[in-house]
N, C-alpha and C. Protein backbone atom coordinates (compact mmCIF):
# COMPACT_ATOMS: atom_id res chain seq x y z
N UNK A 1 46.04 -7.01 -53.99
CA UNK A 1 44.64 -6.91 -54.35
C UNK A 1 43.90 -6.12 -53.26
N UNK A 2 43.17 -5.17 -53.86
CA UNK A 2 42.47 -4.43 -52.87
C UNK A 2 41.19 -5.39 -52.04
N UNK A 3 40.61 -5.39 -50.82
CA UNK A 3 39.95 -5.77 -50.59
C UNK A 3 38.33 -5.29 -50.68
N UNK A 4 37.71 -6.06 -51.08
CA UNK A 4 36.11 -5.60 -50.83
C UNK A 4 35.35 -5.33 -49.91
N UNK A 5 34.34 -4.53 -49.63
CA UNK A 5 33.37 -4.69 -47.98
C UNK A 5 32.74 -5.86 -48.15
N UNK A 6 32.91 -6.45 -47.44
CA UNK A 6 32.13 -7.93 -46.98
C UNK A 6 30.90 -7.09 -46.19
N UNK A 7 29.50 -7.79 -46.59
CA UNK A 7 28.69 -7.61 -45.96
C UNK A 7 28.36 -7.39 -44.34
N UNK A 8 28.29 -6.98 -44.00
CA UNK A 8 27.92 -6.25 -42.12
C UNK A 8 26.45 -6.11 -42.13
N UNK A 9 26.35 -5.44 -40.89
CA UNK A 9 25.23 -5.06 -40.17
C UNK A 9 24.58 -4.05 -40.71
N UNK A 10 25.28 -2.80 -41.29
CA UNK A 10 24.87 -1.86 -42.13
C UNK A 10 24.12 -2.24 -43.53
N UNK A 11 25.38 -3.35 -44.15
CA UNK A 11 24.80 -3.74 -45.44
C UNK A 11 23.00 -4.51 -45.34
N UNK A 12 23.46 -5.30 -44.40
CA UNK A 12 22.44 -5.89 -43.91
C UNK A 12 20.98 -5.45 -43.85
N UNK A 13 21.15 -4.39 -43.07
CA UNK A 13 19.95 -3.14 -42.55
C UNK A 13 19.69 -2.22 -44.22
N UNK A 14 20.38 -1.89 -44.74
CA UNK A 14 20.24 -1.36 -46.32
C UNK A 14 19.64 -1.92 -46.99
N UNK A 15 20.17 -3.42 -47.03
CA UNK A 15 19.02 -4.28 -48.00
C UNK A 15 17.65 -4.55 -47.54
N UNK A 16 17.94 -4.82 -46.30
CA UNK A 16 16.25 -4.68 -45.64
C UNK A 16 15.38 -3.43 -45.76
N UNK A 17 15.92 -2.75 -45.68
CA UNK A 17 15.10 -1.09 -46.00
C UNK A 17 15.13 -1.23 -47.42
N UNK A 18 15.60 -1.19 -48.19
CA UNK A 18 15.54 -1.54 -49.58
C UNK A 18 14.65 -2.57 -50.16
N UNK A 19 14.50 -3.45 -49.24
CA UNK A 19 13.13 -4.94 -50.59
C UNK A 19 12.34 -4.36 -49.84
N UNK A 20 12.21 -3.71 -48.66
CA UNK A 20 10.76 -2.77 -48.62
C UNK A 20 9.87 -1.90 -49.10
N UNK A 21 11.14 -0.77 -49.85
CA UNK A 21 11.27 0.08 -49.99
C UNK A 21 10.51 -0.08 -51.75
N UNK A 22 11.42 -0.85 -52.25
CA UNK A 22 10.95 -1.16 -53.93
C UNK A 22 9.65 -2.34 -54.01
N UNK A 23 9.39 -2.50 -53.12
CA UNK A 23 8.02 -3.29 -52.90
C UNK A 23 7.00 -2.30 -52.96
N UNK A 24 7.42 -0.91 -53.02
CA UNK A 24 6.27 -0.07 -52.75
C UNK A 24 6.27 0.72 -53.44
N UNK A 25 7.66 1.20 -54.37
CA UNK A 25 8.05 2.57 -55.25
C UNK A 25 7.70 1.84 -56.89
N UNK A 26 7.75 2.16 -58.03
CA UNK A 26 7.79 1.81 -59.47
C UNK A 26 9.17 2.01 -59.41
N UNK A 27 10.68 1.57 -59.97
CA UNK A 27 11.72 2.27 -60.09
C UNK A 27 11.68 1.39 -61.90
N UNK A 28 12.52 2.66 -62.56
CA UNK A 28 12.81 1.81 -64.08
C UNK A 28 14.20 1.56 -63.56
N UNK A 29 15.18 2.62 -63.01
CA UNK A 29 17.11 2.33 -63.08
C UNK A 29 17.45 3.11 -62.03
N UNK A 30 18.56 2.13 -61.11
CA UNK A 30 18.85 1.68 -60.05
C UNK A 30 20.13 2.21 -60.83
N UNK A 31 21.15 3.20 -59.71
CA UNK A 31 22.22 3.26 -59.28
C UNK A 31 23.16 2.94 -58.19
N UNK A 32 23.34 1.74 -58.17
CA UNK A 32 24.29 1.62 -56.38
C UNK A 32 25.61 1.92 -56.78
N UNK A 33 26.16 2.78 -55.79
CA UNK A 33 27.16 4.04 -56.00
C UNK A 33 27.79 2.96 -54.76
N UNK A 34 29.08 2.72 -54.65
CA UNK A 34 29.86 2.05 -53.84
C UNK A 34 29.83 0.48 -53.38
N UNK A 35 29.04 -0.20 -54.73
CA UNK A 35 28.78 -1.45 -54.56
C UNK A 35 29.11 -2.55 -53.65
N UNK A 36 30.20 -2.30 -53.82
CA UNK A 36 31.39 -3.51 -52.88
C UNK A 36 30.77 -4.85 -52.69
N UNK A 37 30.35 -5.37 -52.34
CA UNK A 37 29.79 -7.00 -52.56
C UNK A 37 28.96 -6.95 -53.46
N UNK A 38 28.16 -5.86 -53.58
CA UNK A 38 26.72 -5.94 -54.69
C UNK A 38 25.32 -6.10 -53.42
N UNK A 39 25.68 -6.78 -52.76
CA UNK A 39 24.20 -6.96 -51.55
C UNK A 39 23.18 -6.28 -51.74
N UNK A 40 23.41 -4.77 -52.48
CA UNK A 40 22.52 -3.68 -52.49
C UNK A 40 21.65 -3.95 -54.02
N UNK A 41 22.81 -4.18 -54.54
CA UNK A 41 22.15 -4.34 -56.50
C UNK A 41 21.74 -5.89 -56.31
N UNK A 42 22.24 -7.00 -55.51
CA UNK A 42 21.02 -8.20 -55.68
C UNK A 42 19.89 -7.88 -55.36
N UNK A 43 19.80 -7.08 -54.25
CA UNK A 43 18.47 -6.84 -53.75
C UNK A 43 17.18 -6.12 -54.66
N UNK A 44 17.74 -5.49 -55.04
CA UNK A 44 16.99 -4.56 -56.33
C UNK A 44 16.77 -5.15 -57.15
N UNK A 45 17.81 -6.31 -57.96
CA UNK A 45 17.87 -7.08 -58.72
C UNK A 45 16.34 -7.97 -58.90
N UNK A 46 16.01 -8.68 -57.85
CA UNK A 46 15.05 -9.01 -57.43
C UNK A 46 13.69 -9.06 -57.97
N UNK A 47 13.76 -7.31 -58.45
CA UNK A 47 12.07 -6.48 -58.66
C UNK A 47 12.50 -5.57 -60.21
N UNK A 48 14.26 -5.55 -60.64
CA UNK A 48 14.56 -4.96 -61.74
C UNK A 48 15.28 -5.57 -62.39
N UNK A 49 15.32 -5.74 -63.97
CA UNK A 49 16.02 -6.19 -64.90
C UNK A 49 17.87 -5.70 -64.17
N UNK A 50 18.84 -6.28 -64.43
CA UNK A 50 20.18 -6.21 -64.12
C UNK A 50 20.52 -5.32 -65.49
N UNK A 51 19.46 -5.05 -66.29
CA UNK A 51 20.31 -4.44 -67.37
C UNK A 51 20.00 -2.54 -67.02
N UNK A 52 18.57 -2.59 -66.01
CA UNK A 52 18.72 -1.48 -65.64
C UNK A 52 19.26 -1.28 -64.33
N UNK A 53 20.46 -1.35 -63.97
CA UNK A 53 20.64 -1.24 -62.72
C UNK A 53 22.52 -1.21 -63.42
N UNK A 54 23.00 0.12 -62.47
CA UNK A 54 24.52 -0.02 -62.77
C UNK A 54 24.88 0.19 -61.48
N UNK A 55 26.03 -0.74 -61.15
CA UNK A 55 26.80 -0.43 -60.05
C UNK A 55 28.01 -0.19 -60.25
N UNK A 56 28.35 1.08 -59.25
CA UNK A 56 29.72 1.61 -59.23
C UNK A 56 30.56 1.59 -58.02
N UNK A 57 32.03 1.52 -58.39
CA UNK A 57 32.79 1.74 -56.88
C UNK A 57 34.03 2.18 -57.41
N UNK A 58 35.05 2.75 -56.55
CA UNK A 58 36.51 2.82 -56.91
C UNK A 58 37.38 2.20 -57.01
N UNK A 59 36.95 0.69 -56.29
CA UNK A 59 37.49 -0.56 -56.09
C UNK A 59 37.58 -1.02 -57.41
N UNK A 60 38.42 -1.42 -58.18
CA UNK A 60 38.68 -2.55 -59.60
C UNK A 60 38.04 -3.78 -58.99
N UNK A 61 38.54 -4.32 -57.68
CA UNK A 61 38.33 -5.57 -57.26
C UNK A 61 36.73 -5.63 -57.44
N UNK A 62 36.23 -4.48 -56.44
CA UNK A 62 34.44 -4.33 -56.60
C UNK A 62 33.76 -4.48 -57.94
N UNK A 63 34.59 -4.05 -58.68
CA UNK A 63 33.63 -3.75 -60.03
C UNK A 63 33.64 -5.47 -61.20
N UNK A 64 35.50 -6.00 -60.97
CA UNK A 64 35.27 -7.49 -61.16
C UNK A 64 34.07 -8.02 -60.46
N UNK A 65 34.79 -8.05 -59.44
CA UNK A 65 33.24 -9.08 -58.48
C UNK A 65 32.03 -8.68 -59.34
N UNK A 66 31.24 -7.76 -59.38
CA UNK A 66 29.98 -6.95 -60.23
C UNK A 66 29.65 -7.34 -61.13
N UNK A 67 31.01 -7.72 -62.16
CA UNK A 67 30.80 -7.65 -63.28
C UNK A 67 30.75 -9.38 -63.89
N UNK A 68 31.25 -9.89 -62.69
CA UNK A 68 31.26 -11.67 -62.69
C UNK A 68 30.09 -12.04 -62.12
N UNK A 69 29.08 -11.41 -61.15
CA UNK A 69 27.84 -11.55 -61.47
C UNK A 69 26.69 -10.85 -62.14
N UNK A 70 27.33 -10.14 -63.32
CA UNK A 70 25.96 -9.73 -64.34
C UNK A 70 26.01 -9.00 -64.60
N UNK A 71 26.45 -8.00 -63.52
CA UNK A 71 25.98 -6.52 -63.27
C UNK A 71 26.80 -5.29 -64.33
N UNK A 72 25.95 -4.53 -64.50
CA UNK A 72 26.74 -3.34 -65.66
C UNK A 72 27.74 -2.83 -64.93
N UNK A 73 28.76 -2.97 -64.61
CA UNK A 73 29.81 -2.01 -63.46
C UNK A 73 30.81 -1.52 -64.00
N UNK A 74 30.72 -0.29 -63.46
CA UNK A 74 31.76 1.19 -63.50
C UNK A 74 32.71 1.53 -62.57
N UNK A 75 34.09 1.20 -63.09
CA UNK A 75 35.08 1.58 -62.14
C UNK A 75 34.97 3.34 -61.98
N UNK A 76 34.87 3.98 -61.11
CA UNK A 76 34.60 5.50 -61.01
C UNK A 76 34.80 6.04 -59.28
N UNK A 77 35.18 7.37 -59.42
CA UNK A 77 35.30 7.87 -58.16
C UNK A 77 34.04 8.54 -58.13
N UNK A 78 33.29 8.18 -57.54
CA UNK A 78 31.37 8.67 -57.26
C UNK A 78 31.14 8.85 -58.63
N UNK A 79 30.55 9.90 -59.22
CA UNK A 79 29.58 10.08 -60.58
C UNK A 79 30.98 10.63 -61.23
N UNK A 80 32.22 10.34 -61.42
CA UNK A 80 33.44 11.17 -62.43
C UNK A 80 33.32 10.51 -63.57
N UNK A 81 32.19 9.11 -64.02
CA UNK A 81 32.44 8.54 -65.25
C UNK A 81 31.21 8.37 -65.27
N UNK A 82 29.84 8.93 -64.29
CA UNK A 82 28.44 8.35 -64.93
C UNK A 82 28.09 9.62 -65.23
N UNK A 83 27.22 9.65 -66.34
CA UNK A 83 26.64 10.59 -67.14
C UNK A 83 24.99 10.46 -66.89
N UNK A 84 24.57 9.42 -66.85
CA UNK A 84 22.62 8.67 -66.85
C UNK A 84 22.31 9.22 -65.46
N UNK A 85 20.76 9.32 -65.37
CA UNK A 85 20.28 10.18 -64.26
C UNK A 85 19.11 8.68 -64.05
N UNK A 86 18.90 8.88 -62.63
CA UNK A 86 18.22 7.09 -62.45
C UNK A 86 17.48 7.36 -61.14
N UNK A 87 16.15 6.88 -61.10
CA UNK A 87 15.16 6.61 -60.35
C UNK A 87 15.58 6.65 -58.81
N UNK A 88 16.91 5.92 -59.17
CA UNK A 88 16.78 5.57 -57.54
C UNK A 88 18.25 5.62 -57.35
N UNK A 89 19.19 6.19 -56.31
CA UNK A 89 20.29 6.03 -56.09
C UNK A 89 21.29 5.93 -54.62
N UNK A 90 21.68 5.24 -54.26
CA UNK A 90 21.83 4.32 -52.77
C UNK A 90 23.53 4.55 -53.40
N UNK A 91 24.09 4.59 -51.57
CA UNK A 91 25.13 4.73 -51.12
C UNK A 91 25.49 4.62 -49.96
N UNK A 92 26.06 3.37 -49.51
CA UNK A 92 26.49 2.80 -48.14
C UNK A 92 27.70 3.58 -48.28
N UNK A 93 27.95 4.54 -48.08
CA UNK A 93 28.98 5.04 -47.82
C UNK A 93 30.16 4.92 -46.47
N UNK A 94 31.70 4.74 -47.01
CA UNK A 94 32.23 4.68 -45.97
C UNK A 94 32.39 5.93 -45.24
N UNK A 95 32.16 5.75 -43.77
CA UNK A 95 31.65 7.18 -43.21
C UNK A 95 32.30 7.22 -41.60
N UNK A 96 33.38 6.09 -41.39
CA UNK A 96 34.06 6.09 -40.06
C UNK A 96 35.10 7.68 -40.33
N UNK A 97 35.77 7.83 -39.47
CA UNK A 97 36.78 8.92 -39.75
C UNK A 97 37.70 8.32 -39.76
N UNK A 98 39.30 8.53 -40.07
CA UNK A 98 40.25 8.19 -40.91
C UNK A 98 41.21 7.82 -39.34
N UNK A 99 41.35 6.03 -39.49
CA UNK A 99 41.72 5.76 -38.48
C UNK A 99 43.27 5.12 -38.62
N UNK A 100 44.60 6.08 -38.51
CA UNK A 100 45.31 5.31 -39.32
C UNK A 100 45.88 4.30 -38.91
N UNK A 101 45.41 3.49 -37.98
CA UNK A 101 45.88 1.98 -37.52
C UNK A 101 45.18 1.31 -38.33
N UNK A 102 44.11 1.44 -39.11
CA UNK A 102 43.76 0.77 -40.24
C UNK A 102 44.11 0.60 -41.31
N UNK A 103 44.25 -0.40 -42.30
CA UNK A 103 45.24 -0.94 -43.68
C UNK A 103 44.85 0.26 -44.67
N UNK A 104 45.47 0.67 -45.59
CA UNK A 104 44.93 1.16 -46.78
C UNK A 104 44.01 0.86 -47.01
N UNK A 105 44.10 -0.27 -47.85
CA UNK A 105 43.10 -1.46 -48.96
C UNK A 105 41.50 -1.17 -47.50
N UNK A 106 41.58 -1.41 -46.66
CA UNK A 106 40.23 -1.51 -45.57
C UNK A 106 39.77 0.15 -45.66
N UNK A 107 40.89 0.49 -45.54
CA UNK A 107 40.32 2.73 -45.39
C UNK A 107 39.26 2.83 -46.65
N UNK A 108 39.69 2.50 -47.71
CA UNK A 108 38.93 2.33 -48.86
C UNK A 108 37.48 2.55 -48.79
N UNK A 109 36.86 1.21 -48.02
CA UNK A 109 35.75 0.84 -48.21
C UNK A 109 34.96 1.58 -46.73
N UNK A 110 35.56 1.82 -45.35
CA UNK A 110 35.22 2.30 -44.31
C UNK A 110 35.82 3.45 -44.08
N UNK A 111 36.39 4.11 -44.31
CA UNK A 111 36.87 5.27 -44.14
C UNK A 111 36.58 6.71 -44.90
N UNK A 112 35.72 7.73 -44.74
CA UNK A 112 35.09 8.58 -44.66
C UNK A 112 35.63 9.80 -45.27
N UNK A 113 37.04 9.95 -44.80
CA UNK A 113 37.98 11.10 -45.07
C UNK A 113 38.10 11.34 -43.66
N UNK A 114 39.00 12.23 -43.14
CA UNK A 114 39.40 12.56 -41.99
C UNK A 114 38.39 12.95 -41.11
N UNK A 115 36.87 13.19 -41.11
CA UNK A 115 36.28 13.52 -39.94
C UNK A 115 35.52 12.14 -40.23
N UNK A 116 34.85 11.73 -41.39
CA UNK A 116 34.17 10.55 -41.59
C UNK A 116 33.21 10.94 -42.56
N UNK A 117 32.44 12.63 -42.75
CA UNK A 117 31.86 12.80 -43.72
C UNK A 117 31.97 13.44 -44.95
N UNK A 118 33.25 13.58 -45.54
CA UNK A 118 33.77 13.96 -46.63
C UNK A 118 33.48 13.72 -47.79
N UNK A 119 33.66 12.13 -48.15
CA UNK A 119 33.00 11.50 -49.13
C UNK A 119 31.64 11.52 -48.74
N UNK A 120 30.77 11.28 -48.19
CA UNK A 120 29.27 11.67 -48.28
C UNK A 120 28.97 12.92 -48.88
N UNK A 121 29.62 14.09 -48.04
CA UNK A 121 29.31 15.37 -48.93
C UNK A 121 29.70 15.51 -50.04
N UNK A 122 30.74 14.91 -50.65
CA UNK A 122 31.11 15.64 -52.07
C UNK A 122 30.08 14.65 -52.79
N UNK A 123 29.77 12.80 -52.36
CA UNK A 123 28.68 12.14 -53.23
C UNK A 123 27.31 13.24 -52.80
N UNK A 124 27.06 13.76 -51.98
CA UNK A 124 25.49 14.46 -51.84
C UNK A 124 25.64 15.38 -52.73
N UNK A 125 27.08 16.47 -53.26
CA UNK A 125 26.98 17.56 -53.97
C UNK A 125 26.79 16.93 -55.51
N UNK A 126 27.15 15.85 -55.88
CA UNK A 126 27.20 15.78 -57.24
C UNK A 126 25.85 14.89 -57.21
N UNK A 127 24.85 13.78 -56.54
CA UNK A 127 23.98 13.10 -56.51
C UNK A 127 22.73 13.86 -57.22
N UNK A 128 22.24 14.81 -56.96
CA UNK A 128 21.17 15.34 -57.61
C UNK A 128 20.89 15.45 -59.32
N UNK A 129 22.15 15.60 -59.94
CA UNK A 129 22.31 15.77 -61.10
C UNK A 129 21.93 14.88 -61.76
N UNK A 130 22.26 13.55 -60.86
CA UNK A 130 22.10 12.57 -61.82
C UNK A 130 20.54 11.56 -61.42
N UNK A 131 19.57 12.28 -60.91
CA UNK A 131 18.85 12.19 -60.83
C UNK A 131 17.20 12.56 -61.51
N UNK A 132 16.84 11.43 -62.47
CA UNK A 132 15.44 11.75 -62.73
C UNK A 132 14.74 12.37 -61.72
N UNK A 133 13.38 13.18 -62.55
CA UNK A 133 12.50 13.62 -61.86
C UNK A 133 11.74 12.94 -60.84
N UNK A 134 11.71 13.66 -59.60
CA UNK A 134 11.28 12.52 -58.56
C UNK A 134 11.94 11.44 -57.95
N UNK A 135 12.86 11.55 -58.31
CA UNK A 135 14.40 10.45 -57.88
C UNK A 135 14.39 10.45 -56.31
N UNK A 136 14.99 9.61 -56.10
CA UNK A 136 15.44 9.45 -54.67
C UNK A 136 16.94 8.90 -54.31
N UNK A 137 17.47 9.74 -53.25
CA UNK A 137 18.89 9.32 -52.64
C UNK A 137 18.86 8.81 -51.68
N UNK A 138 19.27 7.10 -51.50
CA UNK A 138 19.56 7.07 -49.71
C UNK A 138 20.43 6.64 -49.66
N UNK A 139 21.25 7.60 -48.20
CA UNK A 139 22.48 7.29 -48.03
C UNK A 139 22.62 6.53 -46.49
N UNK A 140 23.07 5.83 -46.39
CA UNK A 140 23.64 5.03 -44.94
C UNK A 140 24.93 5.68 -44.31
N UNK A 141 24.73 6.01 -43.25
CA UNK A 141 25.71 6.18 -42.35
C UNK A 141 25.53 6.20 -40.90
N UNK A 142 26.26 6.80 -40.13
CA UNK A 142 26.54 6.28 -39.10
C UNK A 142 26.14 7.56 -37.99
N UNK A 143 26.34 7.13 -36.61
CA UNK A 143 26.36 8.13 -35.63
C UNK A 143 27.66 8.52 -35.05
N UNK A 144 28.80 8.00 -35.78
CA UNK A 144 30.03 8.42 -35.33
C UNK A 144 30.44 9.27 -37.06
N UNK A 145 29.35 9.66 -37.90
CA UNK A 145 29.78 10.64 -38.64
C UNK A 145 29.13 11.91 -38.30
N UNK A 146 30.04 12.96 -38.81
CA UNK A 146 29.42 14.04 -38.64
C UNK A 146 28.35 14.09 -38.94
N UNK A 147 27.35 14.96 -38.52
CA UNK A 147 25.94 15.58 -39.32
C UNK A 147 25.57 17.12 -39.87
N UNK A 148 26.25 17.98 -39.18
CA UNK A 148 26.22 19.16 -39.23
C UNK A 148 26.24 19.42 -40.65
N UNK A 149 27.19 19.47 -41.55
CA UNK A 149 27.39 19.52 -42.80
C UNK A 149 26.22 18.81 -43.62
N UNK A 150 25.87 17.43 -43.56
CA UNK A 150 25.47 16.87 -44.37
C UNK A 150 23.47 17.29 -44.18
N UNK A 151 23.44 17.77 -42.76
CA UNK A 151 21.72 18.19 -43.15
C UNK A 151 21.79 19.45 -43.29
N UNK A 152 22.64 20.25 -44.11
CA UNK A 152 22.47 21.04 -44.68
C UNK A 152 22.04 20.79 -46.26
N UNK A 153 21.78 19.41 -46.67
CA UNK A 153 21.10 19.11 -48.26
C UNK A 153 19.50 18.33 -46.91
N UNK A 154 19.04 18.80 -46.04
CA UNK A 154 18.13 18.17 -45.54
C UNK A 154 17.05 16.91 -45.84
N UNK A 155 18.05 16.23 -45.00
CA UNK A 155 17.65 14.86 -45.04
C UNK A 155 16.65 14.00 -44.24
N UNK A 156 15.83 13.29 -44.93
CA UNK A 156 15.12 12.87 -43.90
C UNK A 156 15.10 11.49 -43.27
N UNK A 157 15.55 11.17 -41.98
CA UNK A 157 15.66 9.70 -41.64
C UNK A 157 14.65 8.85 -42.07
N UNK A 158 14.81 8.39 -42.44
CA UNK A 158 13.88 6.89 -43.14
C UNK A 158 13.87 5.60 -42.48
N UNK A 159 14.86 5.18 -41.54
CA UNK A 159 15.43 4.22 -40.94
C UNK A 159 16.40 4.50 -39.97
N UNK A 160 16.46 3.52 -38.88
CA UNK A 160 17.47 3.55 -38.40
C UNK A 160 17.83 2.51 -37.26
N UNK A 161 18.61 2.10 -36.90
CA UNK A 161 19.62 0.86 -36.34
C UNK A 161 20.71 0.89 -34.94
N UNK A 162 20.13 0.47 -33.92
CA UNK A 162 21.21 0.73 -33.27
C UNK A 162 22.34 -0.56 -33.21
N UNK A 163 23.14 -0.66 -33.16
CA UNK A 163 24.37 -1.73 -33.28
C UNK A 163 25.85 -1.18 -32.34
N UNK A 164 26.24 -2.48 -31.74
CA UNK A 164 26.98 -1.93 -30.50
C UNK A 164 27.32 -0.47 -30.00
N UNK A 165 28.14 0.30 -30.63
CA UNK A 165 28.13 1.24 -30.01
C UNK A 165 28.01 2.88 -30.73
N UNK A 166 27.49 2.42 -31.75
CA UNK A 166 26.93 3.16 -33.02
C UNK A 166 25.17 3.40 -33.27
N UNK A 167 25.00 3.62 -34.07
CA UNK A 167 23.32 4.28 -34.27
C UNK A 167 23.42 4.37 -36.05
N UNK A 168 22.81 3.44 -36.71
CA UNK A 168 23.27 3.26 -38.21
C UNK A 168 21.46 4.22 -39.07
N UNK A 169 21.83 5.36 -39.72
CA UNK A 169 20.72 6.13 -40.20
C UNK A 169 20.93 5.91 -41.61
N UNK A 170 19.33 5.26 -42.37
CA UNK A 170 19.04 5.75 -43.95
C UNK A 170 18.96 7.09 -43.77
N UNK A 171 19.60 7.58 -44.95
CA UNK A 171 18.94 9.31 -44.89
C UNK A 171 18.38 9.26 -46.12
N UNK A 172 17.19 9.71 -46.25
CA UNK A 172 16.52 10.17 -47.90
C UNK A 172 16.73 11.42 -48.39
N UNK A 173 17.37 11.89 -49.35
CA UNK A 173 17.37 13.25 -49.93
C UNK A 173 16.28 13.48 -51.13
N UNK A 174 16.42 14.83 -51.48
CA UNK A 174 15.65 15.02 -52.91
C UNK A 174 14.24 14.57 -52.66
């Protein structure tokens, strides 16, 4: 069985920037793109119907869990099976670089691709599309991922976290 991200410090800091965040925006539909516990879609949950809100991950395990509490969930590699364009779309992305003393099943959920921002960029290249007018992207990551690449879709910090020996940034796109 693959394992899930158990909530952290990141998740943590996401949801907090998040019941802030929708305390202040109108959203109709919520996309959380890499669900893994859901932490992100309870939070939203909160202020939006569960029927507008879909969460996705690559994890089977993630999308059971999801789908055993409520949630509309899509087994998918980023947007390869969503078609709907949505208000709002969040991605804790795993964004360490590819550490191979780490398990498979764990690379999954923390692991980035070989520098750490791989999967961020290819979710930033396809994210816009599926975005209503006026939409918003925030993505979580880290200070041990690259940046060079990724503020080239110029992003703007929204948040940010320092935690032992890291520096944890919302980025807002679009």
């Amino acid at each position: 069985m693959t394992e899930v991200y158990s909530p952290a410090e990141d998740s943590y800091f996401f949801s907090e920037f998040l019941k802030k965040y929708i305390s202040k925006k109108r959203i109709n539909s919520y996309l959380d793109m890499g669900t893994g516990s859901t932490i992100l879609s309870d939070t939203v949950s909160k202020v939006l119907s569960r029927k507008n809100i879909l969460v996705a991950d690559i994890n089977p395990t993630a999308v059971r869990l999801a789908r055993e509490k409520g949630f509309n969930a899509i087994e998918t590699d980023l947007f390869e099976n969503i078609k709907d364009k949505f208000d709002l779309i969040t991605f804790n992305a795993p964004y360490l670089p590819k550490d191979l003393r780490e398990s498979k099943s764990s690379q999954l959920a923390t692991t980035g691709g070989r520098r750490g921002d791989e999967i961020s960029l290819k979710f930033l290249g396809q994210a816009k599309k599926h975005l209503k007018k006026n939409g918003k992207v925030f993505l979580l990551i880290s200070s041990l991922t690259p940046l060079d690449k990724i503020n080239k879709f110029n992003p703007e910090i929204v948040a940010r976290k320092k935690i032992f020996m890291e520096e944890l940034f919302i980025l807002e796109f679009f």
